[in-house]
C-alpha atoms as a PDB file:
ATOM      1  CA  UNK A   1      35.268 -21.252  10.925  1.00  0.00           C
ATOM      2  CA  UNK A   2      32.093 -19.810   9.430  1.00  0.00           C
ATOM      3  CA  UNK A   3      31.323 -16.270   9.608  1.00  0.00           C
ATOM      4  CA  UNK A   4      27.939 -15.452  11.557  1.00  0.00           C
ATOM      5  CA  UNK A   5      26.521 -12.507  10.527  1.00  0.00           C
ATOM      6  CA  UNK A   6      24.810 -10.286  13.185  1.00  0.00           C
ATOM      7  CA  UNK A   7      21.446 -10.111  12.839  1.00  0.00           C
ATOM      8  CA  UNK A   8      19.508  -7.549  15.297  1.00  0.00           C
ATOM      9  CA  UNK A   9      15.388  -7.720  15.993  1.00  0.00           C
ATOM     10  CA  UNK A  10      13.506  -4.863  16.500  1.00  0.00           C
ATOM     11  CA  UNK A  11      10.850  -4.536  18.866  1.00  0.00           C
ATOM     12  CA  UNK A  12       8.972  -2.073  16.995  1.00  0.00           C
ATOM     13  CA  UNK A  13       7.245  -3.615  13.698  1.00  0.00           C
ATOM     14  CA  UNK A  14       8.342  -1.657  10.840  1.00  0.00           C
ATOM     15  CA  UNK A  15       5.836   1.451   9.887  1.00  0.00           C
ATOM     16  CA  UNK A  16       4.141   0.802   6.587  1.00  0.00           C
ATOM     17  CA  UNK A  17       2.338   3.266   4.301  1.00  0.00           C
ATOM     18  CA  UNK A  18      -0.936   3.513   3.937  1.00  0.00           C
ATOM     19  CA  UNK A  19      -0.332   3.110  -0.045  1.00  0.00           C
ATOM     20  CA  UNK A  20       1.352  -0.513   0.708  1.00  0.00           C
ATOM     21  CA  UNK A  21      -1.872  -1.649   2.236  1.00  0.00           C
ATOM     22  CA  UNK A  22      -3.779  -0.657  -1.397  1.00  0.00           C
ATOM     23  CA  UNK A  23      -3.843  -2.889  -4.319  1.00  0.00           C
ATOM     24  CA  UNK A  24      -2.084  -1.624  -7.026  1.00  0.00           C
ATOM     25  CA  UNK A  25       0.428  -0.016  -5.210  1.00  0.00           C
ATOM     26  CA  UNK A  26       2.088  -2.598  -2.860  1.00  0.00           C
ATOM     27  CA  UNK A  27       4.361  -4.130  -5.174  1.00  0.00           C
ATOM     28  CA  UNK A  28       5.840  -0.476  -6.086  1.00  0.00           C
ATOM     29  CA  UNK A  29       5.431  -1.851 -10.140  1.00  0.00           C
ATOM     30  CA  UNK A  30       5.273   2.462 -12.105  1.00  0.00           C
ATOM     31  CA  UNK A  31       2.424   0.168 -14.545  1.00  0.00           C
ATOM     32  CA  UNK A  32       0.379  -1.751 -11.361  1.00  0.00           C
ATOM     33  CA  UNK A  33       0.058   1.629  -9.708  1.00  0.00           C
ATOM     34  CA  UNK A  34      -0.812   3.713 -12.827  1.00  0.00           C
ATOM     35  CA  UNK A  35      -3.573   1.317 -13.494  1.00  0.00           C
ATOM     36  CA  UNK A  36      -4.322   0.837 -10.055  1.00  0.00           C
ATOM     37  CA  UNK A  37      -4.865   4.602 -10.113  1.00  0.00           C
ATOM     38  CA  UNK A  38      -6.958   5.210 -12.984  1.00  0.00           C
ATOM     39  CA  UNK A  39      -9.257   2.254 -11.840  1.00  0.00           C
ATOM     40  CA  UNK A  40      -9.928   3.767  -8.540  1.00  0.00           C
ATOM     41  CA  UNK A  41     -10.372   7.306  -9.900  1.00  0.00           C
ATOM     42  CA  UNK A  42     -13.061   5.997 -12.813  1.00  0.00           C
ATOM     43  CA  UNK A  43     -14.792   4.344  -9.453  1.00  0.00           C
ATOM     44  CA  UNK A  44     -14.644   7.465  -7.297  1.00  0.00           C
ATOM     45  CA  UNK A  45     -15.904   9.437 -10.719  1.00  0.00           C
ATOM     46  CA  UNK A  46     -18.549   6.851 -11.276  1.00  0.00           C
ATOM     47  CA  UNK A  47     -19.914   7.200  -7.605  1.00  0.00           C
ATOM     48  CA  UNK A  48     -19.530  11.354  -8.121  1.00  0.00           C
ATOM     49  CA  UNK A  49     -21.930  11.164 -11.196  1.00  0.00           C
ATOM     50  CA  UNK A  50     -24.287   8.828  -9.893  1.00  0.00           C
ATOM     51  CA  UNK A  51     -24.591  10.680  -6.640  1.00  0.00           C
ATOM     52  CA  UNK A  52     -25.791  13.910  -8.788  1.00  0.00           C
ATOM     53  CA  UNK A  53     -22.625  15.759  -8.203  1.00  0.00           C
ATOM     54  CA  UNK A  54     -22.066  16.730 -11.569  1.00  0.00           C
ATOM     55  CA  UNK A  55     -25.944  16.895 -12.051  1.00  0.00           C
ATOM     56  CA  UNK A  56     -26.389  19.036 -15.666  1.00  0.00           C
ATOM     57  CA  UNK A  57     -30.432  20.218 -15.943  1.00  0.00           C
ATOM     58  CA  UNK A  58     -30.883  20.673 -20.157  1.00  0.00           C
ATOM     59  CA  UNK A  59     -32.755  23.762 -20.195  1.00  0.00           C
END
């Protein structure tokens, strides 16, 4: 005779992170989410300098 294995369902779907929804970091890869991260912080930068956050007047 085979052996079955037990196998139980859950009702509930599993909760994910909100960092396994993100590109970059859903695979859990240290290089994916290191590049991942530096390409989303050179966006958020870019957006901060256009925006006139880090607006500099030359006297």
């Amino acid at each position: 005779m085979a052996k079955q294995k037990n196998i139980q369902v859950s009702s509930q779907p599993e909760k994910e992170s909100l960092l396994r929804k993100i590109p970059g970091f859903r695979t859990e890869t240290p290089w994916k989410m290191g590049a991942a991260l530096a390409f989303y912080m050179s966006i958020v930068f870019a957006l901060l300098i256009g925006s006139g956050v880090f607006y500099n007047p030359q006297p």
